[in-house]
C-alpha atoms as a PDB file:
ATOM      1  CA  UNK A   1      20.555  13.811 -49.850  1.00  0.00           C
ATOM      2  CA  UNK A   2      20.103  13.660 -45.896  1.00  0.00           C
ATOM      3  CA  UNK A   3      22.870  12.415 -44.220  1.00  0.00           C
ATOM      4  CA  UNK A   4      22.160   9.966 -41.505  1.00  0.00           C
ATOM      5  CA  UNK A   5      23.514  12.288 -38.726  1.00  0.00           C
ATOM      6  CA  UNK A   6      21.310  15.009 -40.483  1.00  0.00           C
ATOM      7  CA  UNK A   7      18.254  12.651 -39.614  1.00  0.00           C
ATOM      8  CA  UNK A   8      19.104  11.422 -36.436  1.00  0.00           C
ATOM      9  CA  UNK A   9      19.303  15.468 -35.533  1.00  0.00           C
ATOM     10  CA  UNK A  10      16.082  16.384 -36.948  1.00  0.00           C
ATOM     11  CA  UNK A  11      14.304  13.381 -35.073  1.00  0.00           C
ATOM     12  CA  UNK A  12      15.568  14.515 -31.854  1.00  0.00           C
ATOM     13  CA  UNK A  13      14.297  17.988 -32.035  1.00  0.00           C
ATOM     14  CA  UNK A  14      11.537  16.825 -33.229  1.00  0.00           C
ATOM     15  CA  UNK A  15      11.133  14.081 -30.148  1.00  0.00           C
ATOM     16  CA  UNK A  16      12.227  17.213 -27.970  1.00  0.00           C
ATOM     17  CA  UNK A  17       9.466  19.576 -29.312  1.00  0.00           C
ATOM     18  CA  UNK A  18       6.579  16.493 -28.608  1.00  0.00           C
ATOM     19  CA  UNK A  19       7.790  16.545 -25.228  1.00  0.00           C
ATOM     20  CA  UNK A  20       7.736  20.065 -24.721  1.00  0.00           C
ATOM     21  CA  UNK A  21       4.439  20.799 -26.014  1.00  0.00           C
ATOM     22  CA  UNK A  22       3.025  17.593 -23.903  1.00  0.00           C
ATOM     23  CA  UNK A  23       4.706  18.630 -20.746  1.00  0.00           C
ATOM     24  CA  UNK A  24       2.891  21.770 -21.353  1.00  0.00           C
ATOM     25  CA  UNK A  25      -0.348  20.825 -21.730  1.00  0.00           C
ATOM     26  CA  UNK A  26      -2.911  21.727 -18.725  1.00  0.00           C
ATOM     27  CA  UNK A  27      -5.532  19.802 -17.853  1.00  0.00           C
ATOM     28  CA  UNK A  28      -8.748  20.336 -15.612  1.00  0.00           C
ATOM     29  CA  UNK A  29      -8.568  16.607 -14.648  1.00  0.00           C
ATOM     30  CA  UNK A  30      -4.793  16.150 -13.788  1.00  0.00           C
ATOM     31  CA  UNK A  31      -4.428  13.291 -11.530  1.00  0.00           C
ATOM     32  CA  UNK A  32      -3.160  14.379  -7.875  1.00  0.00           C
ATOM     33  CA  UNK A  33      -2.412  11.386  -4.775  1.00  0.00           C
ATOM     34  CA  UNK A  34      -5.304  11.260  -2.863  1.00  0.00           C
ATOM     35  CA  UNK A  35      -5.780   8.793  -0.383  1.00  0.00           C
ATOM     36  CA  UNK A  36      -8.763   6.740   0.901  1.00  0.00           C
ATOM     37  CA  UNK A  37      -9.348   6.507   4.685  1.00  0.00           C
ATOM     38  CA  UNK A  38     -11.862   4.932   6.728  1.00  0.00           C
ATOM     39  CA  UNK A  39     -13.724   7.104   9.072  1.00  0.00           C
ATOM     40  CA  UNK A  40     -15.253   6.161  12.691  1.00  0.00           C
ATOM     41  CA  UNK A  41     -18.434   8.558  13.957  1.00  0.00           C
ATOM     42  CA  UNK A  42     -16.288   9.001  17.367  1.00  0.00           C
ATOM     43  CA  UNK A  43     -13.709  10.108  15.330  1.00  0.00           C
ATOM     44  CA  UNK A  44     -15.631  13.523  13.671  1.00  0.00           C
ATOM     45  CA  UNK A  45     -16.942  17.076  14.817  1.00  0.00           C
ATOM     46  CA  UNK A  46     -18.568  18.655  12.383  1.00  0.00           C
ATOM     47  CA  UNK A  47     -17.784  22.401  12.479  1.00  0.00           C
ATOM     48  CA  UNK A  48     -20.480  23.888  10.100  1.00  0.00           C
ATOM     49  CA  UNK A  49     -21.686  22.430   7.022  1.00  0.00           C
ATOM     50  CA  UNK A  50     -18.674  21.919   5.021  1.00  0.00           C
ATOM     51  CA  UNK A  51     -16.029  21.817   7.455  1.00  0.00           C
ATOM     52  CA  UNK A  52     -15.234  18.908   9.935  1.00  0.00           C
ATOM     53  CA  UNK A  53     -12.570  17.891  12.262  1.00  0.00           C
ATOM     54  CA  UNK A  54     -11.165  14.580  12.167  1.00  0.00           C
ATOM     55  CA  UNK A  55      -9.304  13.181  14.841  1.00  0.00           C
ATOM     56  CA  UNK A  56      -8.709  16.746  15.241  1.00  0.00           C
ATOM     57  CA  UNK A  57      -7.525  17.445  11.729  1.00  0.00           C
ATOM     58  CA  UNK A  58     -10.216  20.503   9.956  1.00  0.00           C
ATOM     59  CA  UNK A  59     -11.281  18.969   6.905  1.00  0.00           C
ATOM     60  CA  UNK A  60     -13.123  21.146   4.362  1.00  0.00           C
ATOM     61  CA  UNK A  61     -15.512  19.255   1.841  1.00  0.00           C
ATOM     62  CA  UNK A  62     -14.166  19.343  -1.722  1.00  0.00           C
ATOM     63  CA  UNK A  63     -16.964  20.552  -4.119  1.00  0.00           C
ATOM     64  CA  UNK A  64     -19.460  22.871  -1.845  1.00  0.00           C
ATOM     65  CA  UNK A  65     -19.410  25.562  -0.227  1.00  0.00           C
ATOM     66  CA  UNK A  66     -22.432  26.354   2.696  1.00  0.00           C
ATOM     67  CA  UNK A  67     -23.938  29.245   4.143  1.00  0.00           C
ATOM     68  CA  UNK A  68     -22.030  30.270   6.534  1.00  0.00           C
ATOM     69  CA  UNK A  69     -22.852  29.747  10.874  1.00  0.00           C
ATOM     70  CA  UNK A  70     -20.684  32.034  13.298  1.00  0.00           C
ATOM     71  CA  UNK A  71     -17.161  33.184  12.867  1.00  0.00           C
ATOM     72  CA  UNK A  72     -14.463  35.331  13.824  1.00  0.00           C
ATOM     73  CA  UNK A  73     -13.234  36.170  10.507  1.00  0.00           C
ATOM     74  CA  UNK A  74     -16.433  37.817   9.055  1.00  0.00           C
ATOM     75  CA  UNK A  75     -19.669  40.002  10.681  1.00  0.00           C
ATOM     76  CA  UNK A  76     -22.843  37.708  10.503  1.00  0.00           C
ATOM     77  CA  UNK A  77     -24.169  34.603   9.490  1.00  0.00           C
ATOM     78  CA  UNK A  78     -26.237  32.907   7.036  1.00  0.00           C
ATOM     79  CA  UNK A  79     -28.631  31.506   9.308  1.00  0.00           C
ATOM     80  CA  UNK A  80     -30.633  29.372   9.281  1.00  0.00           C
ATOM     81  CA  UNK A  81     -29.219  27.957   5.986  1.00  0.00           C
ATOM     82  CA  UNK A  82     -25.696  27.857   7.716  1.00  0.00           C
ATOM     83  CA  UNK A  83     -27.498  25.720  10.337  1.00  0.00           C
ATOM     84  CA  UNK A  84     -29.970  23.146   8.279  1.00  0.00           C
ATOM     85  CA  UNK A  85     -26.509  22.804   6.933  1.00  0.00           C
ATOM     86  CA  UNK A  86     -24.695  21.746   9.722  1.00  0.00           C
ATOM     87  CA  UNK A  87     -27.234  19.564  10.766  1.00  0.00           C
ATOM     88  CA  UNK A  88     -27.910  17.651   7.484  1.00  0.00           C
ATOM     89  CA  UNK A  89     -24.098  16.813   7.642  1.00  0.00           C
ATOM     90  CA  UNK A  90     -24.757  15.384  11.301  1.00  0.00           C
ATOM     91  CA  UNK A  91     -27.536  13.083  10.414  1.00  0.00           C
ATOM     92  CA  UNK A  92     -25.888  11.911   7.420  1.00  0.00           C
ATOM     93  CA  UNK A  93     -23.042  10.974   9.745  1.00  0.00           C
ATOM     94  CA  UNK A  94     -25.390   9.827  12.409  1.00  0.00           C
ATOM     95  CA  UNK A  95     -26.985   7.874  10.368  1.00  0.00           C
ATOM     96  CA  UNK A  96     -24.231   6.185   7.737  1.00  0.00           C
ATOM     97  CA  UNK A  97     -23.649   2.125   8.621  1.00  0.00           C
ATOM     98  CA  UNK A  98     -20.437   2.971   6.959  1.00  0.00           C
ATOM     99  CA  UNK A  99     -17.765   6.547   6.363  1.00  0.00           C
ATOM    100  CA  UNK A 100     -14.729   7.204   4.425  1.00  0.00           C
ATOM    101  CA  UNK A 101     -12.892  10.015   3.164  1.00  0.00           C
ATOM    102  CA  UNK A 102     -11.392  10.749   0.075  1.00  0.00           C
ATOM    103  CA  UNK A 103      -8.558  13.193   0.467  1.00  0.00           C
ATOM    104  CA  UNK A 104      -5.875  15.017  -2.026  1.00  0.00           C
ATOM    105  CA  UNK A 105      -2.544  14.337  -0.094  1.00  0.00           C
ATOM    106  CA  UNK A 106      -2.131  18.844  -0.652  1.00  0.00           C
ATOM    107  CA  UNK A 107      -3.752  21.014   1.913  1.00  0.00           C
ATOM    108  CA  UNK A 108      -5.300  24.432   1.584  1.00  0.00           C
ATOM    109  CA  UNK A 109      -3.349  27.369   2.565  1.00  0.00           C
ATOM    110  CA  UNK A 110      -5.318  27.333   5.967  1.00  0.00           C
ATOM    111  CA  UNK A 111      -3.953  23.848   6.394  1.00  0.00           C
ATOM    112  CA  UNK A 112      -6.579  22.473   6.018  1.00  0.00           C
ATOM    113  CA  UNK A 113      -7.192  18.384   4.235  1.00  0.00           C
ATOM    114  CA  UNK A 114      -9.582  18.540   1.116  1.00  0.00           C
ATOM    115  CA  UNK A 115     -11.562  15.487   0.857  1.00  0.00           C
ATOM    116  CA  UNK A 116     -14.899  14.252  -0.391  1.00  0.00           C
ATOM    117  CA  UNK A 117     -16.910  12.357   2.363  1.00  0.00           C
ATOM    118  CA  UNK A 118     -18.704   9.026   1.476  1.00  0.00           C
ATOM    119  CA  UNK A 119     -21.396   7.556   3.747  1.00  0.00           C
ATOM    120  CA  UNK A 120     -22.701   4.042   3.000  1.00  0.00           C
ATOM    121  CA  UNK A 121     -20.633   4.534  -0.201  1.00  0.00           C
ATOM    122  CA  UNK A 122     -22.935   7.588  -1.527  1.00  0.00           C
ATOM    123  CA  UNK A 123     -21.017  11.255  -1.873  1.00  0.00           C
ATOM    124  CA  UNK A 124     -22.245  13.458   1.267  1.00  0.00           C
ATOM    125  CA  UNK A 125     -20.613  16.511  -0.709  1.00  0.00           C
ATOM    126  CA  UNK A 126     -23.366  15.981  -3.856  1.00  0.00           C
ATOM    127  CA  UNK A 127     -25.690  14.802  -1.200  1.00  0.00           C
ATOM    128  CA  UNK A 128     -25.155  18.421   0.626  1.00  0.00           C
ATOM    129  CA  UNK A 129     -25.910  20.085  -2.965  1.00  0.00           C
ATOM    130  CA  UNK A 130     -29.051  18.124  -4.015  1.00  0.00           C
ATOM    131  CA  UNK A 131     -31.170  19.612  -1.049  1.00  0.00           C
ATOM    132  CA  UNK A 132     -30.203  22.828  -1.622  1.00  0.00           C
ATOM    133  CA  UNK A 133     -27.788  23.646   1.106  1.00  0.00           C
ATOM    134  CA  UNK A 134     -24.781  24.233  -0.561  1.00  0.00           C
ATOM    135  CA  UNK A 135     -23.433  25.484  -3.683  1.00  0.00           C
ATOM    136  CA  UNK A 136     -21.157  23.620  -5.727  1.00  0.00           C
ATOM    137  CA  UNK A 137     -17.340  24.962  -6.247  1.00  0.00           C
ATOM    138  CA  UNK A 138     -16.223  22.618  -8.963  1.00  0.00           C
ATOM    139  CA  UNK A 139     -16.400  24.831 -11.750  1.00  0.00           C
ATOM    140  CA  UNK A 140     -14.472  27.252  -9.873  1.00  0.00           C
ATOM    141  CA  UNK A 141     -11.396  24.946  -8.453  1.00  0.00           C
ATOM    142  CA  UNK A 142     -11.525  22.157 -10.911  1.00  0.00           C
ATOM    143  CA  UNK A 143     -12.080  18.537 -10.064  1.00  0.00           C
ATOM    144  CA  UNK A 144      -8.691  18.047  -8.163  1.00  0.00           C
ATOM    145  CA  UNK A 145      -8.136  15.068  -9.762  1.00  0.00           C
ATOM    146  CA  UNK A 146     -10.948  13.318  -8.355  1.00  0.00           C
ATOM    147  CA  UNK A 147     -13.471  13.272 -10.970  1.00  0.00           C
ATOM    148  CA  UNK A 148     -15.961  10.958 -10.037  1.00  0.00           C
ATOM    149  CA  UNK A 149     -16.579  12.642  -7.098  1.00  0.00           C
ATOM    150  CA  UNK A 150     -16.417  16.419  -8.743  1.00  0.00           C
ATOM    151  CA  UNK A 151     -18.819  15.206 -11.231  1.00  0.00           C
ATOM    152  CA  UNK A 152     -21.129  13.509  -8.889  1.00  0.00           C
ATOM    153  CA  UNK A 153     -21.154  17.643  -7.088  1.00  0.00           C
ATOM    154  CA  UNK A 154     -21.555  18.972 -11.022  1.00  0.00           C
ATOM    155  CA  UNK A 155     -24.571  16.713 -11.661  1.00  0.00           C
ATOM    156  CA  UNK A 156     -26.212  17.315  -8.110  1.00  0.00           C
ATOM    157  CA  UNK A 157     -26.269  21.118  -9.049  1.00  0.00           C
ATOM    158  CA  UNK A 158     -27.991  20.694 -12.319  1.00  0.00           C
ATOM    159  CA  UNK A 159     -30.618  19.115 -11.027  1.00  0.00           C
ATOM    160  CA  UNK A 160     -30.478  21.002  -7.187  1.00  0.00           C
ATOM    161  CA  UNK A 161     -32.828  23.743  -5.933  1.00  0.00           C
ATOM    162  CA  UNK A 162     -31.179  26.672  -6.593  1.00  0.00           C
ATOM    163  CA  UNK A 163     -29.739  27.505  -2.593  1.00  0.00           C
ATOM    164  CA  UNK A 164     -32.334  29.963  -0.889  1.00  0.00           C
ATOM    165  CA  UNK A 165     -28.828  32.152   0.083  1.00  0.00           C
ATOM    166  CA  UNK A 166     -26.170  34.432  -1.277  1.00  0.00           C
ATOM    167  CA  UNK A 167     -23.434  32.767  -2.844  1.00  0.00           C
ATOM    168  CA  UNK A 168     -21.323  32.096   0.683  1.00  0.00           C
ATOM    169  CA  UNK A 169     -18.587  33.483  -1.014  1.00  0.00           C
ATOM    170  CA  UNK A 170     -19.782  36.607  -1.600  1.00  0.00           C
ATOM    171  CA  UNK A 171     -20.870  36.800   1.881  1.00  0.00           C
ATOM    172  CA  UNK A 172     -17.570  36.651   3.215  1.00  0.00           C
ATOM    173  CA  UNK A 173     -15.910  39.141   1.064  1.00  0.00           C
ATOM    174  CA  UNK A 174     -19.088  41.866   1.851  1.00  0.00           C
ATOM    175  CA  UNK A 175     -18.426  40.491   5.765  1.00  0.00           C
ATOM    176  CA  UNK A 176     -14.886  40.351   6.266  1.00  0.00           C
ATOM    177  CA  UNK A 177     -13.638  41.465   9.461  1.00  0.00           C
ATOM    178  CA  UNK A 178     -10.773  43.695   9.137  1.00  0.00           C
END
């Protein structure tokens, strides 16, 4: 016969081992602050076709990664994929009525904001992916805990031209200035 103090004891390891193993748990889709800003045209530089600055804050575009354009940190370029690129993210600023960002409040370690970019309310990132100038980069860094946006990139790809360039990522590591 339990005594009450017995069962109060095994109830609280047992409440104790539920919290454990939930506290544990990992998930792909873990909710991060992100923060929704409005974005003026004046306001925006685009730097190649995944990177931006922002009232001159870089911004790299969550989900994609371009062919790369110029840069001091590797030999080459991707051109002229690294350049359609660049230029389909200036028309689709050119031409929005209407820009926001979506932003995780963490940076990358270049400092960098991470943030999805919404014209007329329609995700430039996916956008960026369905003509076949970018790849997406979901799979590999999860959704960030935006995944409306991550999945809009996700479905873009599945139905995307395959990009007409090396993976950009590749690129850079077979480029890299030392």
């Amino acid at each position: 016969m339990r005594t009450r103090k017995h069962t109060q004891a095994i109830q609280i390891v047992t409440l104790v081992l539920v919290l454990a193993v939930l506290g544990c748990r990992h998930s792909s889709s873990t909710v991060l602050p992100f923060r929704v800003t409005p974005v003026e045209k004046k306001d925006i530089v685009v730097e190649d076709g995944d990177t931006f600055l922002w009232k001159g804050q870089r911004v790299r575009m969550l989900g994609i990664d371009c062919a790369e354009t110029n840069s001091p940190y590797h030999k080459g370029n991707q051109d002229p994929w690294g350049t359609l690129a660049e230029d389909y993210l200036r028309e689709q600023i050119k031409y929005a009525k209407q820009l926001s960002m979506i932003r995780i409040e963490q940076s990358d370690r270049y400092g960098r904001w991470l943030a999805y970019l919404l014209a007329d309310g329609e995700n430039v990132n996916a956008k960026i992916i369905q003509v076949g100038l970018a790849y997406e980069t979901v799979t590999h860094y999860g959704k960030q805990g935006l995944d409306k946006y991550a999945e809009e990139c996700l479905e873009a790809a599945k139905t995307a031209p395959k990009p007409e360039f090396e993976n950009p990522a590749e690129f850079r590591k077979r480029n890299r200035k030392n």
